[in-house]
Protein backbone atom coordinates (compact mmCIF):
# COMPACT_ATOMS: atom_id res chain seq x y z
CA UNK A 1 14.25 -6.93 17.61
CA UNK A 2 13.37 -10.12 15.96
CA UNK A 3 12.27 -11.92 12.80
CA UNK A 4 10.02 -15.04 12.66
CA UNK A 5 9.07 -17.50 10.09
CA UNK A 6 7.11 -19.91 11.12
CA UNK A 7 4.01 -20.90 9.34
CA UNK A 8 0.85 -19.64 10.16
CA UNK A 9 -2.04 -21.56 8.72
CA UNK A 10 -5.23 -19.53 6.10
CA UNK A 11 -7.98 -20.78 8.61
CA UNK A 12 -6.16 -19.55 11.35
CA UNK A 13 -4.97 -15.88 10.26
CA UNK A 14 -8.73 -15.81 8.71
CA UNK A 15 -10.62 -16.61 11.76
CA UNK A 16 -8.49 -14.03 13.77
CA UNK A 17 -8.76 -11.45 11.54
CA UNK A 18 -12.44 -11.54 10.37
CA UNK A 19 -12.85 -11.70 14.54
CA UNK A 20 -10.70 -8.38 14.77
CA UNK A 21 -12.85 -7.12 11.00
CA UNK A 22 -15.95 -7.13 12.67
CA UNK A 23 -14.94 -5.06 15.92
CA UNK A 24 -11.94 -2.69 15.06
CA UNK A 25 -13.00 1.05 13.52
CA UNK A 26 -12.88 1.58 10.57
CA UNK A 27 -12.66 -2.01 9.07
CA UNK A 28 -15.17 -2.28 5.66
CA UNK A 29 -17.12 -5.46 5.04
CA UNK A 30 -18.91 -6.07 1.83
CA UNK A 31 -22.51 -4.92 2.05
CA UNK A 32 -24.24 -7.07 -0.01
CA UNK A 33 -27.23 -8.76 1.78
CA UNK A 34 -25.62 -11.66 3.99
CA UNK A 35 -26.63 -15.57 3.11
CA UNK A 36 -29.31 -17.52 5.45
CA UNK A 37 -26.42 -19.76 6.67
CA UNK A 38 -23.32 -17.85 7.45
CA UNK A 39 -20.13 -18.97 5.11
CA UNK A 40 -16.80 -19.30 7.13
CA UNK A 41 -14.14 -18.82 3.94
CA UNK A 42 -13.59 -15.20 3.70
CA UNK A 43 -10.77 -13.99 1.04
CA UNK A 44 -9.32 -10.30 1.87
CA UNK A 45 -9.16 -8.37 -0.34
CA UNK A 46 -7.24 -5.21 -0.44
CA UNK A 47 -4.87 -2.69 -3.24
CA UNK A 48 -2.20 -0.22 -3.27
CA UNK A 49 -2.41 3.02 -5.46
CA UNK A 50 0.90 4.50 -6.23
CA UNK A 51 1.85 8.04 -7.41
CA UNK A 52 -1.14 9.85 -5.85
CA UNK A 53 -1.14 13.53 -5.89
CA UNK A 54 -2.53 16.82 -6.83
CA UNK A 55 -0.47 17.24 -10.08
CA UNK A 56 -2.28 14.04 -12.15
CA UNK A 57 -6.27 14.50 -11.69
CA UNK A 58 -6.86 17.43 -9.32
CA UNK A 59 -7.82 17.59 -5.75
CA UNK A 60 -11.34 16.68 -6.77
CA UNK A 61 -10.83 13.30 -8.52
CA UNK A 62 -8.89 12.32 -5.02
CA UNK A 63 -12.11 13.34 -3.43
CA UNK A 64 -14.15 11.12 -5.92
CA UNK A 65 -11.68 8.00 -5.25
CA UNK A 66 -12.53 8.45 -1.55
CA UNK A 67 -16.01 8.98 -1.46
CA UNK A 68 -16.70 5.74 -3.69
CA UNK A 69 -14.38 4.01 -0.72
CA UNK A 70 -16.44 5.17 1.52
CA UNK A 71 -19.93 4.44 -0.13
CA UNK A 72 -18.65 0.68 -1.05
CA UNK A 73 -17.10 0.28 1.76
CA UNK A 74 -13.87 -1.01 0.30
CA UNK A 75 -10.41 -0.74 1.67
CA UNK A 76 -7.31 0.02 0.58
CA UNK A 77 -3.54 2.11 0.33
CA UNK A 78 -3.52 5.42 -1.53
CA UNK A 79 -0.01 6.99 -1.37
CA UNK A 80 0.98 10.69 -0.85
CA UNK A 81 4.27 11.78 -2.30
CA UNK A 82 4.32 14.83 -0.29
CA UNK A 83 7.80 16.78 -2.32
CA UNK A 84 6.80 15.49 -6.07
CA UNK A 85 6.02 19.03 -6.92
CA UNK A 86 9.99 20.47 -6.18
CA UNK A 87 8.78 21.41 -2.80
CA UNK A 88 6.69 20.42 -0.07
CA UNK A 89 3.44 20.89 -0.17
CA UNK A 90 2.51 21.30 3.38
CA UNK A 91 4.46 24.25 3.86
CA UNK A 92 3.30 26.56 1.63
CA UNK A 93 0.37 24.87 -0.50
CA UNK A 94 -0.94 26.33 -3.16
CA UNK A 95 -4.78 25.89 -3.52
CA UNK A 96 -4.93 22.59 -5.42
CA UNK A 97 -2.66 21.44 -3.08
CA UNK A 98 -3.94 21.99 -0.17
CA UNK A 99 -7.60 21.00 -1.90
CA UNK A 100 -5.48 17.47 -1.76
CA UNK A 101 -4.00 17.85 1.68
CA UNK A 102 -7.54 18.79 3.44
CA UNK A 103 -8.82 15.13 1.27
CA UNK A 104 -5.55 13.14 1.95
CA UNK A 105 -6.72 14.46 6.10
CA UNK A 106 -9.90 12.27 5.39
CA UNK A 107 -8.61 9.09 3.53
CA UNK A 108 -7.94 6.94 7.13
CA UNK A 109 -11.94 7.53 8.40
CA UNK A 110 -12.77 6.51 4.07
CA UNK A 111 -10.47 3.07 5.00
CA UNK A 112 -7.68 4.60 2.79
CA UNK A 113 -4.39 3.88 4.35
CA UNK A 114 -1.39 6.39 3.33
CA UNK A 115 1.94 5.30 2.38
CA UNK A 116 5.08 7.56 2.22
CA UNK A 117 6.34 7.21 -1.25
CA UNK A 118 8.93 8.40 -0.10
CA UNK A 119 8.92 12.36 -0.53
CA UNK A 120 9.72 12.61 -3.72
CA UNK A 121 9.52 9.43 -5.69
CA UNK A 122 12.92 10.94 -7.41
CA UNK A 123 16.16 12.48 -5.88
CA UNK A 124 16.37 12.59 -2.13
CA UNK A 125 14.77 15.34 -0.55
CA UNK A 126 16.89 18.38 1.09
CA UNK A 127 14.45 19.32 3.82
CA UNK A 128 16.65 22.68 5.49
CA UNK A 129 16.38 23.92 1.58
CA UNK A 130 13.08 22.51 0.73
CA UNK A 131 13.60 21.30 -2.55
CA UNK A 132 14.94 17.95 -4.07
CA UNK A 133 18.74 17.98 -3.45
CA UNK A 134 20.64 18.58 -6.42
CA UNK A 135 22.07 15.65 -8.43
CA UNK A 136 20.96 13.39 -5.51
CA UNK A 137 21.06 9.71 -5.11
CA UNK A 138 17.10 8.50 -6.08
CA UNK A 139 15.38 8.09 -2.91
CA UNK A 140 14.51 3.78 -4.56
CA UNK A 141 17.80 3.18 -5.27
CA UNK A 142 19.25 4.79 -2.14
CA UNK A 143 17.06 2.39 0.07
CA UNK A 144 18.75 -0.68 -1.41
CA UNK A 145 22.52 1.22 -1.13
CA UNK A 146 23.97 -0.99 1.61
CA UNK A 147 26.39 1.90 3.28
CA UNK A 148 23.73 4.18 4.59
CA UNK A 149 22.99 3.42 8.23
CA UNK A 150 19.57 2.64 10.13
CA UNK A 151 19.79 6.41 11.77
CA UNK A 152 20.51 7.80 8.00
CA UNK A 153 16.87 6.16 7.54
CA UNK A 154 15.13 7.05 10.51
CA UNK A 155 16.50 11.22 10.20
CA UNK A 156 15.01 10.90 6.62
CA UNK A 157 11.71 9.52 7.59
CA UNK A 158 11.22 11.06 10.46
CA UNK A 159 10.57 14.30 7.85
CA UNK A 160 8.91 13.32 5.92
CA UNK A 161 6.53 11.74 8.78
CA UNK A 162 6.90 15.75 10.18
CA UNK A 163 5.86 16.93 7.06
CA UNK A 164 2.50 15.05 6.53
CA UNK A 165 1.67 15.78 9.93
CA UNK A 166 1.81 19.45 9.13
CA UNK A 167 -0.43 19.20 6.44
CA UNK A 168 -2.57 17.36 8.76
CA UNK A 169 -1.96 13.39 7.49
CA UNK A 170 -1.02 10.49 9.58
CA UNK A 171 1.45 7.89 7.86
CA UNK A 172 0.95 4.46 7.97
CA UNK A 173 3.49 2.64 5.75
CA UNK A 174 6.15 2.63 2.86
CA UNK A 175 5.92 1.83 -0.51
CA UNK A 176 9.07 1.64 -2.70
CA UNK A 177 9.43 4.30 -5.64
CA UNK A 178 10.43 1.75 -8.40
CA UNK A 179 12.59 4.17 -11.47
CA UNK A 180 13.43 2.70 -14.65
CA UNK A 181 15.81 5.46 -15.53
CA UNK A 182 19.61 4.54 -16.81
CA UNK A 183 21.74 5.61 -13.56
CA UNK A 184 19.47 4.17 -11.81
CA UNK A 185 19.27 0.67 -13.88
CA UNK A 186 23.40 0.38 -14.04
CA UNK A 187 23.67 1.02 -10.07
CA UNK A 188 20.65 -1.67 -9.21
CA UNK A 189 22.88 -4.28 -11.68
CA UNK A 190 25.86 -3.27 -9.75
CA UNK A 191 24.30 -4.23 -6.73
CA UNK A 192 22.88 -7.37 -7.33
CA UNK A 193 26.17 -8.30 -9.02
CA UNK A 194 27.70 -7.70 -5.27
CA UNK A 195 25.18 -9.94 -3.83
CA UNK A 196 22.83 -7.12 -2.86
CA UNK A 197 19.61 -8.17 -4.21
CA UNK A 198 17.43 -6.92 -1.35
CA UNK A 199 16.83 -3.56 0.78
CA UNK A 200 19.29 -2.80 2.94
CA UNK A 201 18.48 -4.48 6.07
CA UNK A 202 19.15 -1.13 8.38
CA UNK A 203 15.77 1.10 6.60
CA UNK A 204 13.40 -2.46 8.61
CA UNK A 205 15.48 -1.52 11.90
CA UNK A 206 14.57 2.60 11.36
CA UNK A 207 10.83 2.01 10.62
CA UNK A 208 10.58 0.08 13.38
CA UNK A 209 12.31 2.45 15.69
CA UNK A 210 9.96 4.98 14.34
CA UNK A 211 6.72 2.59 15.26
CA UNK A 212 8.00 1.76 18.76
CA UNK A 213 7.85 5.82 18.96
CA UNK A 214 4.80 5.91 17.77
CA UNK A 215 5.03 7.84 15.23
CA UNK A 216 3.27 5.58 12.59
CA UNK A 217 -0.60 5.86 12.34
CA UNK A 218 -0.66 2.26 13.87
CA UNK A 219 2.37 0.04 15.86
CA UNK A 220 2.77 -2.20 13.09
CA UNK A 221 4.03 -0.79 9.18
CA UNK A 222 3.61 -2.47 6.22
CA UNK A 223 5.70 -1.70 3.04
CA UNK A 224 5.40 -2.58 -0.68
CA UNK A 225 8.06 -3.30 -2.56
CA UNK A 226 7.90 -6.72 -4.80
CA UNK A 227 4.35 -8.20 -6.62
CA UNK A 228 4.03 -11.72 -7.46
CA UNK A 229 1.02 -13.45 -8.44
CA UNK A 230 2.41 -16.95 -7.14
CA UNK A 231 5.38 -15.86 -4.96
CA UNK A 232 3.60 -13.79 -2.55
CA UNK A 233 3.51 -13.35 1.28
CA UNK A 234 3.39 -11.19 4.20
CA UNK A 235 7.06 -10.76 5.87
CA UNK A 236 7.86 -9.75 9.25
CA UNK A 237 10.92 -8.23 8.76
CA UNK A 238 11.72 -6.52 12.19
CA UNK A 239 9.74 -6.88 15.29
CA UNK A 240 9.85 -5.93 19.13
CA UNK A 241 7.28 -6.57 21.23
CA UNK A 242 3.78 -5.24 20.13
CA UNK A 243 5.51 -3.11 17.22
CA UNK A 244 6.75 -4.85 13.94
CA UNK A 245 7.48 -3.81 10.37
CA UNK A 246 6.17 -5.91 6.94
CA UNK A 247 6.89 -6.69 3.39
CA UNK A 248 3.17 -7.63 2.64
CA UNK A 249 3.51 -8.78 -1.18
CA UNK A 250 0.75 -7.78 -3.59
CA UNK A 251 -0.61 -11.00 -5.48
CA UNK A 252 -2.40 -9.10 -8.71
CA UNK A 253 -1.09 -6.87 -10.70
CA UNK A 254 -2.00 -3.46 -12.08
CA UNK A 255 -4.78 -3.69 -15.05
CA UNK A 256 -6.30 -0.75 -14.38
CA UNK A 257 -4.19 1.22 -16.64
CA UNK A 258 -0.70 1.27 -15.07
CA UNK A 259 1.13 4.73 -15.44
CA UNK A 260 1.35 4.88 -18.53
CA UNK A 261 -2.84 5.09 -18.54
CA UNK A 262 -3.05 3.10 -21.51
CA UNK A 263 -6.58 1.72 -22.21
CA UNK A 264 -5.26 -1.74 -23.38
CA UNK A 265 -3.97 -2.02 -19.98
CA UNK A 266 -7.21 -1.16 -18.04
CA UNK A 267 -9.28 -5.33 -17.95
CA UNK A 268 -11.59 -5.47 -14.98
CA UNK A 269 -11.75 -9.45 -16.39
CA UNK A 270 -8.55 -9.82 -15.38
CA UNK A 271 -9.52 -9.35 -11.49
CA UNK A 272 -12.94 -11.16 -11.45
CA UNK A 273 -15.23 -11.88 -14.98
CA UNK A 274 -18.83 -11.10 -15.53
CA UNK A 275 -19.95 -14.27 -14.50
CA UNK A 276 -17.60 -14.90 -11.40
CA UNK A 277 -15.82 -17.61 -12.32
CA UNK A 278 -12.61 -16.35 -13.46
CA UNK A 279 -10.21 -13.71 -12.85
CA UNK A 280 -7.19 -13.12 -10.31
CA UNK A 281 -9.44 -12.71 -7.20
CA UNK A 282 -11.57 -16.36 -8.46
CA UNK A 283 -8.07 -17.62 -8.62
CA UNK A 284 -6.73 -16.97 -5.05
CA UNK A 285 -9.97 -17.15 -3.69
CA UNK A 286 -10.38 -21.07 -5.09
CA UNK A 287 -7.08 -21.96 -4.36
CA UNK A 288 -7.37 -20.76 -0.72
CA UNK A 289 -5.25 -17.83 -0.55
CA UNK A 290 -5.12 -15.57 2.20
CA UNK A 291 -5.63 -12.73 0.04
CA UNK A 292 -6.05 -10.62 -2.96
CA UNK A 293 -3.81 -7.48 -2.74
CA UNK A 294 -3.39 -5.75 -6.07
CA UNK A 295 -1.67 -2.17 -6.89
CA UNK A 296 -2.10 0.03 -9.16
CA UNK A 297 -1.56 3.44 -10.20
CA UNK A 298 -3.00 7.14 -10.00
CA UNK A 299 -2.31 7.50 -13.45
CA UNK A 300 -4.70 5.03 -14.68
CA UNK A 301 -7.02 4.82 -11.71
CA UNK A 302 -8.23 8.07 -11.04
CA UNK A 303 -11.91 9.18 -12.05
CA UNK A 304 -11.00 12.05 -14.08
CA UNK A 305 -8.86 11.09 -16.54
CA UNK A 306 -7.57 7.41 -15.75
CA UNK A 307 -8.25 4.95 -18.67
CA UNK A 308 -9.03 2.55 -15.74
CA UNK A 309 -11.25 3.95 -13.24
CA UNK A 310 -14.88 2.40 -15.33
CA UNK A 311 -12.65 -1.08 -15.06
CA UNK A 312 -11.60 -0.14 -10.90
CA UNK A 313 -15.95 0.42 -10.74
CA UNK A 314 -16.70 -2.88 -12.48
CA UNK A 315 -14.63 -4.95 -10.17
CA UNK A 316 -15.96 -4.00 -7.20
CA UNK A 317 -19.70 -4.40 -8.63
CA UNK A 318 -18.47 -7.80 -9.33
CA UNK A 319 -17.22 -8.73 -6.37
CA UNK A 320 -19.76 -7.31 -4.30
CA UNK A 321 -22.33 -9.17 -6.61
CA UNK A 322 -20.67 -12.48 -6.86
CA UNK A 323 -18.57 -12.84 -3.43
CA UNK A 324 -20.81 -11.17 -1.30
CA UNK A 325 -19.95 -11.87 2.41
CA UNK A 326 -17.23 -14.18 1.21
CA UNK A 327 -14.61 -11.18 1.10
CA UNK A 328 -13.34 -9.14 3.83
CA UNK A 329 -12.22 -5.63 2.64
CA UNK A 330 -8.83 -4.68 5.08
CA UNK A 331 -6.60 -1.38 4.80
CA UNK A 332 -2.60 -2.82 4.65
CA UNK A 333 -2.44 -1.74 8.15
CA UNK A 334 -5.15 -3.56 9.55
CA UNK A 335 -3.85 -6.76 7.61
CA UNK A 336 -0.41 -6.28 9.70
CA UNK A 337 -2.14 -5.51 12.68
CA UNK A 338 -4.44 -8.65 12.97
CA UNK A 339 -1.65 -10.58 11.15
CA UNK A 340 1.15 -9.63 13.95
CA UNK A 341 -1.59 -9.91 16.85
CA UNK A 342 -2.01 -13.49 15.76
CA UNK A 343 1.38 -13.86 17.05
CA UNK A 344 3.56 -12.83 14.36
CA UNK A 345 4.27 -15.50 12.17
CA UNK A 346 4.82 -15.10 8.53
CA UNK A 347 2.57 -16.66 5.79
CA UNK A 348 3.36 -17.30 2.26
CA UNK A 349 2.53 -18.89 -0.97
CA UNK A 350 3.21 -22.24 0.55
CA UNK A 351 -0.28 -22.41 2.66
């Protein structure tokens, strides 16, 4: 296993992976009608979506989300928190459910990428019992808790990786729960107080493990876990050969309603303005960033009741209308992949 951090230049990483865009399935390019004189700077663009599941918007607003991937051709991370409900859902689904399951099956050919969050974005998950464990450890917290060992992480995984599987879903990543709640909030300041500001180092060695299996979607896993619009990168954090795991940093964050799905905090300005000369994704694309990777939430994005899904619409008119072939739409996975088959360096803010 190994970690890396040497520099890999924007004109590089973006001429080998708009090489690998236009060849590998399932890769989406903008299709708005393609200049006289090809343009070589391309921008990726890309997003997370956190909290996805049955229990916000239905089955059918899921199906909505994917279908307008499909028809823009965008690409993206929507996750699937397979034990939020008390139980999991693949065993026994009820109809709405397993309406979700048979739409989560489709999200990969729709360029949708899906992230374990982990299984139940609360208490750890007691999968002999099926049901959250009783006054467990939160599944956020416990991947920072520096005592639990890389084959605590790979057993718990490995589950929940069993568990989409039987509902029919491929994983491809992990993105961190994040909880705000006061157990929770004391432990974190107890561990950063101890020097422990990070994830423990042994959950990187698991996920890789798991990849050199292959039981990830692809050989390569990228995780979310911090945003910064300035301090962003993409960090190899355990390699081995063709397989290798990744912090890959969003640099926007979530205006399209958050989870609270509060209209003052859906602003498709804030990504790109009407005229296309301002916004996040003007931003990084004029100051030669690599990408534009925002997240957001289910909450707030979904078409049936999220505050922000007119604002998610706008933004991709915009870009499509403004940027044009100057933007390469890439899943997480396929940023990893291309990024690691450039020869796995790491790339930051410092470009």
């Amino acid at each position: 296993m190994t970690t890396t951090t040497h520099p890999l230049t924007r004109r590089r990483f973006l001429r080998a992976a708009t090489t690998f865009a236009a060849g590998a399935t399932g890769i989406r390019w903008s299709h708005a009608a393609a200049p006289a004189k090809p343009r070589t700077r391309k921008l990726i663009l890309s997003f997370y979506c956190d909290d996805t599941s049955p229990y916000t918007a239905g089955a059918k607003a899921f199906q909505t989300f994917l279908d307008f991937c499909a028809e823009h051709r965008i690409a993206g991370e929507s996750s699937i928190i397979l034990g939020i409900g008390g139980h999991s859902m693949s065993r026994s689904p009820n109809d709405e459910e397993h309406a979700f399951l048979q739409q989560a099956k489709r999200a990969w050919d729709c360029s949708i990428d899906s992230h374990m969050e982990i299984m139940t974005h609360r208490g750890l998950f007691d999968f002999d019992a099926n049901r959250e464990a009783k006054d467990a450890v939160h599944e956020g917290l416990w991947l920072h808790e520096p005592d639990v060992t890389a084959e605590q992480y790979e057993r718990y995984f490995l589950n929940i990786i069993v568990e989409a599987e039987r509902g029919g879903v491929r994983l491809t990543g992990l993105t961190w729960p994040g909880c705000g709640c006061e157990p929770c909030k004391k432990r974190y300041a107890a561990l950063r107080a101890a020097g422990h500001t990070d994830p423990n180092p042994a959950l990187w060695k698991a996920l890789l493990h798991l990849a050199k299996q292959g039981k990830f979607r692809g050989r390569t896993v990228p995780c979310f876990f911090g945003a910064s619009e300035t301090k962003f990168g993409l960090h190899q954090k355990a390699a081995d050969g063709e397989c290798a795991v990744f912090d890959l940093m969003p640099n926007a964050m979530d205006h399209f309603g958050s989870w609270t799905n509060q209209a003052e905090r859906a602003n498709a300005d804030y990504y790109l303005s009407a005229d296309g000369q301002s916004g996040i994704i003007a931003r990084h694309f004029a100051a030669d960033a690599p990408y534009c990777l925002w997240y957001s939430h289910w909450q707030g994005l979904n078409p049936a009741k999220g505050v922000g899904w007119r604002a998610f619409v706008t933004v991709v008119e915009r870009v499509r209308q403004h940027l044009g072939d100057r933007v390469v739409w890439m899943r997480p996975s396929d940023i990893t992949a291309r990024y690691h088959a450039a020869g796995g360096w790491r790339f930051s803010d410092k470009l």
